[in-house]
Structure formats: structure tokens, C-alpha cells
PDB file of N, CA and C in Angstrom:
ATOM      1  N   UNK A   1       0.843  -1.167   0.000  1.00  0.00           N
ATOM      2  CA  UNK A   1       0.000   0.000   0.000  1.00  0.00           C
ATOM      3  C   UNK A   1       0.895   1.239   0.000  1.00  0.00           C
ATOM      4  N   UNK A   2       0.494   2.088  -0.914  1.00  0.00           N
ATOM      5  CA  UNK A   2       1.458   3.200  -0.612  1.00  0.00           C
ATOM      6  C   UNK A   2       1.082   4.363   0.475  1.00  0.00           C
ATOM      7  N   UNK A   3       2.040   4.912   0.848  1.00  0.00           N
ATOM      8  CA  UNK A   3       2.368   5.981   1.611  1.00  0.00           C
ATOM      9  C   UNK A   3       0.503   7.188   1.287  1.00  0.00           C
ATOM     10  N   UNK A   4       0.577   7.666   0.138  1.00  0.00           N
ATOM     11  CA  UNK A   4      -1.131   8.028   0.139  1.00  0.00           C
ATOM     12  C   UNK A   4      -2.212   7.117  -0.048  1.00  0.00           C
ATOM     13  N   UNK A   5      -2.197   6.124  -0.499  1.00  0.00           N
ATOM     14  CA  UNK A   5      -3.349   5.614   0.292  1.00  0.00           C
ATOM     15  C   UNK A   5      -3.251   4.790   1.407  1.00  0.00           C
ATOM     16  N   UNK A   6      -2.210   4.716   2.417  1.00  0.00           N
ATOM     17  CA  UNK A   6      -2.307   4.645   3.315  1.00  0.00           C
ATOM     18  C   UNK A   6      -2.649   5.318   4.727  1.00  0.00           C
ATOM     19  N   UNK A   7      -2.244   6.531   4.284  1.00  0.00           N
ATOM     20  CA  UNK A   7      -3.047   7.567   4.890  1.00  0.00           C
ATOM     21  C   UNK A   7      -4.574   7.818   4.625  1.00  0.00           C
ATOM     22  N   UNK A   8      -4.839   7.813   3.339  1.00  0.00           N
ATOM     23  CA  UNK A   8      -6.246   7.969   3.057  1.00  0.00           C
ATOM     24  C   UNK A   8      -7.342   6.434   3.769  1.00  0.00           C
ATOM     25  N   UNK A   9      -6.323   5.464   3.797  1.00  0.00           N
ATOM     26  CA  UNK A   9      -7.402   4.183   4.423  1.00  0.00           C
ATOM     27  C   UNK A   9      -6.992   4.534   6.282  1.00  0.00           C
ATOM     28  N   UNK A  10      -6.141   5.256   6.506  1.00  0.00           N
ATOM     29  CA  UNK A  10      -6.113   5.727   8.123  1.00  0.00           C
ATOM     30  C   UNK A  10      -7.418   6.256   8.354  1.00  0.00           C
ATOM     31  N   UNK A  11      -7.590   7.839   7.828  1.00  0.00           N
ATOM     32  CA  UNK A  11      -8.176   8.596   7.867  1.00  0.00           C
ATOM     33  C   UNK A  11      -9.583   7.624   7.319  1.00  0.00           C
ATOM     34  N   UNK A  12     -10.458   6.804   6.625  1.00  0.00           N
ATOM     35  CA  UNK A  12     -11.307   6.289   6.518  1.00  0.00           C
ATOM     36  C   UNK A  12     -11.524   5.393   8.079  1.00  0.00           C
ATOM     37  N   UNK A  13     -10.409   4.458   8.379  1.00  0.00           N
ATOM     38  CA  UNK A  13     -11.014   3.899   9.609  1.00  0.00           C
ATOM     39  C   UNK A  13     -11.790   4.381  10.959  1.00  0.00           C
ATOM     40  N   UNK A  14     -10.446   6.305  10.575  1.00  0.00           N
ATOM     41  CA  UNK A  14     -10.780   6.650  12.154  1.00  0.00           C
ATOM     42  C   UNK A  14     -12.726   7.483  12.028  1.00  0.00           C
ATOM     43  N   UNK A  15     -13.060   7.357  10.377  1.00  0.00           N
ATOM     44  CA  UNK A  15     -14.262   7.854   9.980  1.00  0.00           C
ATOM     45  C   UNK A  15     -15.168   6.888  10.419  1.00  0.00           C
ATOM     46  N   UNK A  16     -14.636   5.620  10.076  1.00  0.00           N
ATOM     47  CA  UNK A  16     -15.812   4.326  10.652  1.00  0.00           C
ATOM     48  C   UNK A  16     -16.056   3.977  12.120  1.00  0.00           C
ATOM     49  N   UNK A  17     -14.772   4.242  12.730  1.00  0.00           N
ATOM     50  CA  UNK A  17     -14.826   3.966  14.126  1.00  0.00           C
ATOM     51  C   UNK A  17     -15.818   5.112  14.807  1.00  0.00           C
ATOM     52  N   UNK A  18     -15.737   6.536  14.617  1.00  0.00           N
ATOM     53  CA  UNK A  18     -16.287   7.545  14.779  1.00  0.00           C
ATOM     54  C   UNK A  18     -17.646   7.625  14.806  1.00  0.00           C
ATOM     55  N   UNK A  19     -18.352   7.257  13.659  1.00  0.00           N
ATOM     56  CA  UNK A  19     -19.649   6.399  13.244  1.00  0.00           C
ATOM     57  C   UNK A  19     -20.449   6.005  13.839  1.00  0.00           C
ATOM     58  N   UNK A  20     -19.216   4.726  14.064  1.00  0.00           N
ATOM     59  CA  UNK A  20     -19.844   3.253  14.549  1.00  0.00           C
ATOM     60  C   UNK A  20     -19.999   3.235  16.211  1.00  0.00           C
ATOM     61  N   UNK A  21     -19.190   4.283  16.889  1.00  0.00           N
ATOM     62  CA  UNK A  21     -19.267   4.723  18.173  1.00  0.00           C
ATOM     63  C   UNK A  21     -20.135   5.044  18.516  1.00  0.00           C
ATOM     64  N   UNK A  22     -20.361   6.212  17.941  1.00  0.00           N
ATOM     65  CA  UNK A  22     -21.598   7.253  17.843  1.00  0.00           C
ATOM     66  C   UNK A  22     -23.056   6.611  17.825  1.00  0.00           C
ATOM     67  N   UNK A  23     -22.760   5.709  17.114  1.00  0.00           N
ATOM     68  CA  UNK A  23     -24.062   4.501  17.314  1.00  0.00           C
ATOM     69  C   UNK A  23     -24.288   3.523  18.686  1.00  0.00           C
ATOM     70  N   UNK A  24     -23.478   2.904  18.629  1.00  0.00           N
ATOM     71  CA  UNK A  24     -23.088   1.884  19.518  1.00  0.00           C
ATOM     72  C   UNK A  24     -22.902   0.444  18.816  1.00  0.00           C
ATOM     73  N   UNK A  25     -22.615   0.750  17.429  1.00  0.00           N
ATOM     74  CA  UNK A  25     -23.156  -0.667  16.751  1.00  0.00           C
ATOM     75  C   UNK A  25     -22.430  -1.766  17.116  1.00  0.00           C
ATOM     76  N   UNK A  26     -22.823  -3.033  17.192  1.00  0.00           N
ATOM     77  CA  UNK A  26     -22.306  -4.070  17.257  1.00  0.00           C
ATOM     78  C   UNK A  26     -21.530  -4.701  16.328  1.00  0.00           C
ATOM     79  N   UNK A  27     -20.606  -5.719  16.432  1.00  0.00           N
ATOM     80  CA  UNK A  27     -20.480  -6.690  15.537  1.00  0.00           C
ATOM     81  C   UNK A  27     -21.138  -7.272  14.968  1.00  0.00           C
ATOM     82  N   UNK A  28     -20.909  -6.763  13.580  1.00  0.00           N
ATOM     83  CA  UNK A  28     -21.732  -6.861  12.135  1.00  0.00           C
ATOM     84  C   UNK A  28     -22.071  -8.752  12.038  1.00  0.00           C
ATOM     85  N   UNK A  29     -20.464  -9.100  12.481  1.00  0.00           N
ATOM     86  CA  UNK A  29     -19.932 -10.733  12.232  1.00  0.00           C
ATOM     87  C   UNK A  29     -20.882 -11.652  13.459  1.00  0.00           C
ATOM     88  N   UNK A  30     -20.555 -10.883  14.810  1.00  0.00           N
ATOM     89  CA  UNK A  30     -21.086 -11.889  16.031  1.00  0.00           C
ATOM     90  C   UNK A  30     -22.432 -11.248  16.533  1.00  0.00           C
ATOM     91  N   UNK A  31     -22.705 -10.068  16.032  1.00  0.00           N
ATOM     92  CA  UNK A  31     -24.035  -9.977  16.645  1.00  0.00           C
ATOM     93  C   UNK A  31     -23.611  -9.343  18.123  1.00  0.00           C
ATOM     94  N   UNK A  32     -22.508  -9.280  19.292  1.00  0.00           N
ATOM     95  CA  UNK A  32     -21.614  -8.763  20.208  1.00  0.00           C
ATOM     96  C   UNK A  32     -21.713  -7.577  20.773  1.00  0.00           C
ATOM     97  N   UNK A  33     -21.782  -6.931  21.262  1.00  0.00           N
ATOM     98  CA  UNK A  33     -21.191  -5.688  21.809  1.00  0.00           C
ATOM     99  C   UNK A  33     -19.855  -5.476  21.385  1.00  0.00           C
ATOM    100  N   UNK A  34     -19.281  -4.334  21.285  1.00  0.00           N
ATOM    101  CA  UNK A  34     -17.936  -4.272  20.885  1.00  0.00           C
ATOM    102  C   UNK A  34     -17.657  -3.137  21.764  1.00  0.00           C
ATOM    103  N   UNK A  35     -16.484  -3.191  22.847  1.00  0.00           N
ATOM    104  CA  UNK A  35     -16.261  -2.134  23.749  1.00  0.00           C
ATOM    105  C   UNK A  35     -15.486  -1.066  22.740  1.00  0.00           C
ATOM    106  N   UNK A  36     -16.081  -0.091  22.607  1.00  0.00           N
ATOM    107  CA  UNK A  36     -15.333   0.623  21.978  1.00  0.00           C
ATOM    108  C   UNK A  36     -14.324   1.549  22.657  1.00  0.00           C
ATOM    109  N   UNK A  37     -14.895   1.462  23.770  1.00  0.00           N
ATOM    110  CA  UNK A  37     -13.230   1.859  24.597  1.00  0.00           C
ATOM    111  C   UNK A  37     -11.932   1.474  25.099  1.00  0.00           C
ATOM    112  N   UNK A  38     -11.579   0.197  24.077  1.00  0.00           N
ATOM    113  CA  UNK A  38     -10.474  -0.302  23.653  1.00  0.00           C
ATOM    114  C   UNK A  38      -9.822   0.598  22.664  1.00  0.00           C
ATOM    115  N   UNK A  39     -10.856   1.346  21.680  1.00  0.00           N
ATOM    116  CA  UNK A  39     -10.231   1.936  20.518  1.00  0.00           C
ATOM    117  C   UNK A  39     -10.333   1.107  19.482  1.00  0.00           C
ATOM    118  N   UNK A  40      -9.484   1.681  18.520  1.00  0.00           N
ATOM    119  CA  UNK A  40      -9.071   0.365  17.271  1.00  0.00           C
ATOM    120  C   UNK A  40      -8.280  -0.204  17.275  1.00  0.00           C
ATOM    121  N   UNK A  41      -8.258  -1.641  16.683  1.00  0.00           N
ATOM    122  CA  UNK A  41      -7.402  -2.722  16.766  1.00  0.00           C
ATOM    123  C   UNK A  41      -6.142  -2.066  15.631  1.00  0.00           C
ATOM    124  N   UNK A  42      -5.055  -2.492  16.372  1.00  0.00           N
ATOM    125  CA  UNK A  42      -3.810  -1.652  15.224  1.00  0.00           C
ATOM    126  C   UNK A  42      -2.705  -2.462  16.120  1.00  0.00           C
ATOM    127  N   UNK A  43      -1.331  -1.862  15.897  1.00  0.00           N
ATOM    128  CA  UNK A  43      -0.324  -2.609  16.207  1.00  0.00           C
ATOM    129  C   UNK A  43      -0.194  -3.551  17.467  1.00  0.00           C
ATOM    130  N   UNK A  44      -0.884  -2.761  18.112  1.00  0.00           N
ATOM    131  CA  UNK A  44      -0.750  -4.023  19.667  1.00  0.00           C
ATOM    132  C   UNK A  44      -2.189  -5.021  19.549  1.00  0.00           C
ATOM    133  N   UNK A  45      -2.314  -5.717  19.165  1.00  0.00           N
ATOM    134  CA  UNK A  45      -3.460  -6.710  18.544  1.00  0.00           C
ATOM    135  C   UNK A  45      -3.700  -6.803  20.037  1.00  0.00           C
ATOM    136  N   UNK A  46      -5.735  -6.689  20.030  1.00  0.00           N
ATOM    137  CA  UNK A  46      -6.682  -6.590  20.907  1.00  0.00           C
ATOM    138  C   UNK A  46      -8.170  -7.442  20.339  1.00  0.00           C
ATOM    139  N   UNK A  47      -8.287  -8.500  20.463  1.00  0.00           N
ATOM    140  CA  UNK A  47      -9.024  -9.707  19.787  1.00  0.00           C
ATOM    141  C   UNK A  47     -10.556  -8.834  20.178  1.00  0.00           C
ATOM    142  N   UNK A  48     -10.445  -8.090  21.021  1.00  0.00           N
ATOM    143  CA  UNK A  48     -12.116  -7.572  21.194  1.00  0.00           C
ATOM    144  C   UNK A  48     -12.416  -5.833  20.534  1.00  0.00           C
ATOM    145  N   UNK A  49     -11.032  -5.295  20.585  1.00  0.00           N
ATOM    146  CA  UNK A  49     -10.664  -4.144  19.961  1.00  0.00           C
ATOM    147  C   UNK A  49     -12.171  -4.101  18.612  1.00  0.00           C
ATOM    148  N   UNK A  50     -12.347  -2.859  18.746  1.00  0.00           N
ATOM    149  CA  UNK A  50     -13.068  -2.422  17.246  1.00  0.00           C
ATOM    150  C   UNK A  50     -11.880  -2.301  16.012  1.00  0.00           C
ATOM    151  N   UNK A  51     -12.412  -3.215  14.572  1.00  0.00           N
ATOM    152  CA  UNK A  51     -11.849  -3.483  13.503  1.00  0.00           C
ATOM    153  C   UNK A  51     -12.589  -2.737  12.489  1.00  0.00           C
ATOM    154  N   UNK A  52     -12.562  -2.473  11.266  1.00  0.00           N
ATOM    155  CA  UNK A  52     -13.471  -1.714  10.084  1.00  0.00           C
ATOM    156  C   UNK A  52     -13.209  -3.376   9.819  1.00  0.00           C
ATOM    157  N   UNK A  53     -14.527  -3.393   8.965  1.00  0.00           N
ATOM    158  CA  UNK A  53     -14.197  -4.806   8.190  1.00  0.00           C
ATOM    159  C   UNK A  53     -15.286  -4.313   6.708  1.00  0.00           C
ATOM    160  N   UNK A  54     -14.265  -4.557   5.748  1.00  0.00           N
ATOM    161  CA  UNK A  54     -15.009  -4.314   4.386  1.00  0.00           C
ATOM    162  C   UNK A  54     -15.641  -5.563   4.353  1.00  0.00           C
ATOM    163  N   UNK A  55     -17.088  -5.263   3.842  1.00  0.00           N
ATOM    164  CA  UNK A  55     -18.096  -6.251   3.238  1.00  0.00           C
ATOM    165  C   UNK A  55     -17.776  -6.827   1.992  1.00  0.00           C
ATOM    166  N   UNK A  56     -17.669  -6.324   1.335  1.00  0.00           N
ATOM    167  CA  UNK A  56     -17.242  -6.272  -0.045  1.00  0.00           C
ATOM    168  C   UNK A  56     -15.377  -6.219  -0.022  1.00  0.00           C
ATOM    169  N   UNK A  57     -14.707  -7.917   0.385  1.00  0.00           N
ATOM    170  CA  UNK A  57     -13.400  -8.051   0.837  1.00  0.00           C
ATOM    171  C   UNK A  57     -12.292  -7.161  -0.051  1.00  0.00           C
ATOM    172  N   UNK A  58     -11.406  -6.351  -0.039  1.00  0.00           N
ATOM    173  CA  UNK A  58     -10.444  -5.915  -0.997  1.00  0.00           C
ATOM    174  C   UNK A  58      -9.594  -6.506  -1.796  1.00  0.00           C
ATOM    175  N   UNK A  59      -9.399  -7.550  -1.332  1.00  0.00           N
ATOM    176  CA  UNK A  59      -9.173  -9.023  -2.165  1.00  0.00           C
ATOM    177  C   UNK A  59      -9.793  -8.877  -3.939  1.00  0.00           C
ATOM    178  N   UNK A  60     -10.848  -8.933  -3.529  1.00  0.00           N
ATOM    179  CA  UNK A  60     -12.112  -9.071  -4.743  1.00  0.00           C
ATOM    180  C   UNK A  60     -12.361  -7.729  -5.278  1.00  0.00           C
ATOM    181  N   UNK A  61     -12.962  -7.076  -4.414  1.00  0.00           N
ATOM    182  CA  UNK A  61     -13.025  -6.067  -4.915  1.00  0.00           C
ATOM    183  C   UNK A  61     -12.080  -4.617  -4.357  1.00  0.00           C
ATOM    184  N   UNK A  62     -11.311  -4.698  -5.278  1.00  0.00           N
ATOM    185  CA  UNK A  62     -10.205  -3.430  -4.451  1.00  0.00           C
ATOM    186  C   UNK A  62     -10.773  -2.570  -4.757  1.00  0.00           C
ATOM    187  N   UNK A  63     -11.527  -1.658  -5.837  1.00  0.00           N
ATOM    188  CA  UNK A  63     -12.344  -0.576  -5.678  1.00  0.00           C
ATOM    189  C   UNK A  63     -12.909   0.126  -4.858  1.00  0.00           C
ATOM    190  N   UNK A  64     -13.437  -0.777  -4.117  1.00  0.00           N
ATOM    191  CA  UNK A  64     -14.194  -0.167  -2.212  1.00  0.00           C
ATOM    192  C   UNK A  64     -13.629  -0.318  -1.358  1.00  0.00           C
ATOM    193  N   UNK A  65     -11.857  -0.578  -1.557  1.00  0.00           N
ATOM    194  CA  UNK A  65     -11.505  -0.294  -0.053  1.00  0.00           C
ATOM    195  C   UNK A  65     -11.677   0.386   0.570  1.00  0.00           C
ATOM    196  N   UNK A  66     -11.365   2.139  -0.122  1.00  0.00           N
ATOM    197  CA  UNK A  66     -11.729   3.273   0.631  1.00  0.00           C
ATOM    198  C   UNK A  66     -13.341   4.050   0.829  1.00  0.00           C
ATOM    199  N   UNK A  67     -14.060   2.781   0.392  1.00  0.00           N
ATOM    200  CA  UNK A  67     -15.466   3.864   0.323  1.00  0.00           C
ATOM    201  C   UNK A  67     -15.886   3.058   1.914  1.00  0.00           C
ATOM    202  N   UNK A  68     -16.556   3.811   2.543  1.00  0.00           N
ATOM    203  CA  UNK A  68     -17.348   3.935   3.797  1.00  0.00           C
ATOM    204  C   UNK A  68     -18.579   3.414   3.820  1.00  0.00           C
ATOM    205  N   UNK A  69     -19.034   3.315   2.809  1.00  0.00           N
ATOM    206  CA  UNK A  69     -20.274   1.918   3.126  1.00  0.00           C
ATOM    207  C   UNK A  69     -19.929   0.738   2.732  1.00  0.00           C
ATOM    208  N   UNK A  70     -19.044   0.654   3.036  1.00  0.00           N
ATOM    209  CA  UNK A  70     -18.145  -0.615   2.585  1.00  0.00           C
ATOM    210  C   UNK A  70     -17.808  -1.478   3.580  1.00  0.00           C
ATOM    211  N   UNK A  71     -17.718  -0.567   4.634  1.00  0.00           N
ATOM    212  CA  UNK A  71     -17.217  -0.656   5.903  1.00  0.00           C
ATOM    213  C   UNK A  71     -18.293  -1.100   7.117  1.00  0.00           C
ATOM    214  N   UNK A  72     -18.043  -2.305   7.768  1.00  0.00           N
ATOM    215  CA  UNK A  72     -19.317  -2.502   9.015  1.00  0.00           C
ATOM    216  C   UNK A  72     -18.354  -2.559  10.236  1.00  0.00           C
ATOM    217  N   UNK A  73     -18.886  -2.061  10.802  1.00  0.00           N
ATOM    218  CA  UNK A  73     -18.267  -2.598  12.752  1.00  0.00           C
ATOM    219  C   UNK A  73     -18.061  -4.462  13.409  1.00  0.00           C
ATOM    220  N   UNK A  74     -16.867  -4.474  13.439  1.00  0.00           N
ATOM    221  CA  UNK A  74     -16.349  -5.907  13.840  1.00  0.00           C
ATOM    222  C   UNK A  74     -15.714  -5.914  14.648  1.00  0.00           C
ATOM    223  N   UNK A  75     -15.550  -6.903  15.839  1.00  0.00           N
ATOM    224  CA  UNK A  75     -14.281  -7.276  16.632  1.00  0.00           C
ATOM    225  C   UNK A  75     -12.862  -7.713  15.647  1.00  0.00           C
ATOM    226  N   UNK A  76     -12.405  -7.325  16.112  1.00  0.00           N
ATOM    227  CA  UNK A  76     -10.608  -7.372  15.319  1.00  0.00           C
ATOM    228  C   UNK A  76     -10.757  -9.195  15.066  1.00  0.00           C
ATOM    229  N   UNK A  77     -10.852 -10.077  16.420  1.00  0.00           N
ATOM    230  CA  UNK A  77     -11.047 -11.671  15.986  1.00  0.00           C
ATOM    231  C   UNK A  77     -12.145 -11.798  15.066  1.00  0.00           C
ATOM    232  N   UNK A  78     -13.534 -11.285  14.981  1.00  0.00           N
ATOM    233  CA  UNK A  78     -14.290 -11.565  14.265  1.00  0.00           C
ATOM    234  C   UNK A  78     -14.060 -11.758  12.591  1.00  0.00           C
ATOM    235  N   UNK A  79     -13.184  -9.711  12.618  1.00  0.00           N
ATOM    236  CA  UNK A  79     -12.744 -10.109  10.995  1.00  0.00           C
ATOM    237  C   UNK A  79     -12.058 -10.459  10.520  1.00  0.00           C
ATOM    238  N   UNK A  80     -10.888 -10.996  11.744  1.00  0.00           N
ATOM    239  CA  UNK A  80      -9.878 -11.340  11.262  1.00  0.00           C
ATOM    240  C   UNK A  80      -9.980 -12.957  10.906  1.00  0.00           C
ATOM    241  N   UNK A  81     -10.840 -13.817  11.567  1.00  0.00           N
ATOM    242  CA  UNK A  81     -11.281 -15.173  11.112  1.00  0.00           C
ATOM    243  C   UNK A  81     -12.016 -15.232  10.067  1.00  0.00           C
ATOM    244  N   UNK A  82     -12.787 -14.063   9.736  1.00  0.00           N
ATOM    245  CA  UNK A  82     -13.005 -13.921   8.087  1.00  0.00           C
ATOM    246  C   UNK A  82     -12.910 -14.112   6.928  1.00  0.00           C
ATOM    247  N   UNK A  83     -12.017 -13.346   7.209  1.00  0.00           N
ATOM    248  CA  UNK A  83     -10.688 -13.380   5.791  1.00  0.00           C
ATOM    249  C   UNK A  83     -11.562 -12.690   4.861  1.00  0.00           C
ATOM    250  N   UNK A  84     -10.951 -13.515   3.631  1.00  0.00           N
ATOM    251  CA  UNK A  84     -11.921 -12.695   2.179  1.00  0.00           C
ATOM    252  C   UNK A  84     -13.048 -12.981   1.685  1.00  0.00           C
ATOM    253  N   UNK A  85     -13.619 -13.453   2.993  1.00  0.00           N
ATOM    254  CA  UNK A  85     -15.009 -13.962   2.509  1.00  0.00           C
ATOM    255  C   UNK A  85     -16.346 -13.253   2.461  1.00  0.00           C
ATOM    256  N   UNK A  86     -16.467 -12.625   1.667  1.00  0.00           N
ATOM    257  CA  UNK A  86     -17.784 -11.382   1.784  1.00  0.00           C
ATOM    258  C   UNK A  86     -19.024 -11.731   2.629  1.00  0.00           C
ATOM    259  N   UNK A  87     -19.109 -10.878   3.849  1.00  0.00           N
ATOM    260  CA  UNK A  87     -19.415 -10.862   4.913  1.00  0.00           C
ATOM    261  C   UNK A  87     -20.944 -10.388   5.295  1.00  0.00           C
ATOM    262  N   UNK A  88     -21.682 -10.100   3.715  1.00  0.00           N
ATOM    263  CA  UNK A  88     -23.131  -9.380   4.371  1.00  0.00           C
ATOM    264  C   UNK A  88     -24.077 -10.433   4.013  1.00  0.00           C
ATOM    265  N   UNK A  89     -23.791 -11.718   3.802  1.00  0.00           N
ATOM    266  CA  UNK A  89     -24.734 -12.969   4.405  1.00  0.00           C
ATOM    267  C   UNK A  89     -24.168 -14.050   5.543  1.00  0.00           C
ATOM    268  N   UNK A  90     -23.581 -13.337   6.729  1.00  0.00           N
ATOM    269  CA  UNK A  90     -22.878 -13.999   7.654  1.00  0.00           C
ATOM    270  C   UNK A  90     -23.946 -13.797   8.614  1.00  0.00           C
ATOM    271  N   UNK A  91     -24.746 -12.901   9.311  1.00  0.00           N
ATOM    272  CA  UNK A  91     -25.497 -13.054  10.055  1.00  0.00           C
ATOM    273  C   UNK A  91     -26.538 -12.640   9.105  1.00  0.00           C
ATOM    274  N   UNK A  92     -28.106 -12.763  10.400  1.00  0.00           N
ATOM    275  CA  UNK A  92     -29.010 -12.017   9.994  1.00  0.00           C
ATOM    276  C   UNK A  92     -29.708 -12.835   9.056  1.00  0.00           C
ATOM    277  N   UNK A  93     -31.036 -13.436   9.238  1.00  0.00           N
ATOM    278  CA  UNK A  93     -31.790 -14.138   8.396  1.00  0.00           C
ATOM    279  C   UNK A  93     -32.218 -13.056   7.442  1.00  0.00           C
ATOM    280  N   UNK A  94     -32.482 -13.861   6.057  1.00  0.00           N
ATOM    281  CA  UNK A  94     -33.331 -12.445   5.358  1.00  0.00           C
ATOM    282  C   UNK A  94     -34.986 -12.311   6.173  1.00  0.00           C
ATOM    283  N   UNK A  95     -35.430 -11.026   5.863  1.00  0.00           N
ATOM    284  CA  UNK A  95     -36.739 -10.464   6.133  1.00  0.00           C
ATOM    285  C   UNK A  95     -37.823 -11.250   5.635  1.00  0.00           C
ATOM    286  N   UNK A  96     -37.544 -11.965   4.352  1.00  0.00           N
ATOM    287  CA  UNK A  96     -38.439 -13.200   4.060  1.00  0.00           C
ATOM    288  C   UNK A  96     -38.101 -13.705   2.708  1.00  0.00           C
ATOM    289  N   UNK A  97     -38.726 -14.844   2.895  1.00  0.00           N
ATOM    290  CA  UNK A  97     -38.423 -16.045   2.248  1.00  0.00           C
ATOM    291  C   UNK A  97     -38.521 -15.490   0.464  1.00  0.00           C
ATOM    292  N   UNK A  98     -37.995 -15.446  -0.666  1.00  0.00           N
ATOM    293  CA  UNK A  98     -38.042 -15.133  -1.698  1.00  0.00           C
ATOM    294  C   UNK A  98     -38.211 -16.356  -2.922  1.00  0.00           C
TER     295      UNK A  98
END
């Protein structure tokens, strides 16, 4: 990753965390509480820490790394057992049967 968009995906996380605070949202992945007064998960790895986790993995689609609805609230373990597996039929039954 380079030097600008590494800054530019900084500046996106500390947008999601901000957000996702402001809400209280949970883990998108476990359904959880997520203490957000751990902060974000970053160099000193914190398995309950708040993570951004793209829905749409960057793997696949690198286009939306930096977009913000891209982005759901996760525990750092949650997305990090993930991986690149696109994440918005992991919980949550649909609303009805189709």
C-alpha cells in the first residue's frame, strides 16, 4: 500500500470507528457488543478491539476499499477469522423467504 493511500485508508477507519461509536453498533460478524473503549485494533493486537471490516473483501473487490459503506463494525477476531469472505450474508436471516 502506498504511503497516500495509506493515509487515506487511516483517515477512513478513524471515519468508521467515529460512526460506529456514535451509534453503539455491534459486531456486524457476532451480533456482540464491541467495547469501543479499547479503541481500534492496530499494532498491539486486541481480539475484542473495534476493527473496520469491508463487506465487499479488498481481495475481490479493491475498488471499495476506501469507500465507507463498505465498511461494518467488527471485533478485530471476528474479521480477522473472516478473511476474504464477503461478509453481508454472515449473520441475519433475510426479512423473508423469496
Amino acid at each position: 500500500m502506498s504511503n497516500n493511500r495509506s493515509a487515506r485508508w487511516k483517515k477512513v477507519r478513524e471515519r468508521a470507528f467515529r460512526r460506529d461509536r456514535g451509534r453503539g453498533a455491534p459486531c456486524h460478524i457476532c451480533g456482540q457488543e464491541i467495547d469501543y473503549g479499547r479503541g481500534l485494533s492496530g499494532k498491539n493486537y486486541d481480539p475484542e478491539a473495534y476493527e473496520p471490516d469491508h463487506l465487499l473483501p479488498v481481495a475481490l473487490y479493491p475498488e471499495f476499499e476506501l469507500d465507507l459503506s463498505n465498511i461494518a463494525p467488527a471485533h478485530a477476531r471476528c474479521n480477522r477469522s473472516r478473511k476474504d469472505r464477503a461478509g453481508v450474508e454472515l449473520r441475519d436471516d433475510p426479512s423473508r423467504i423469496w
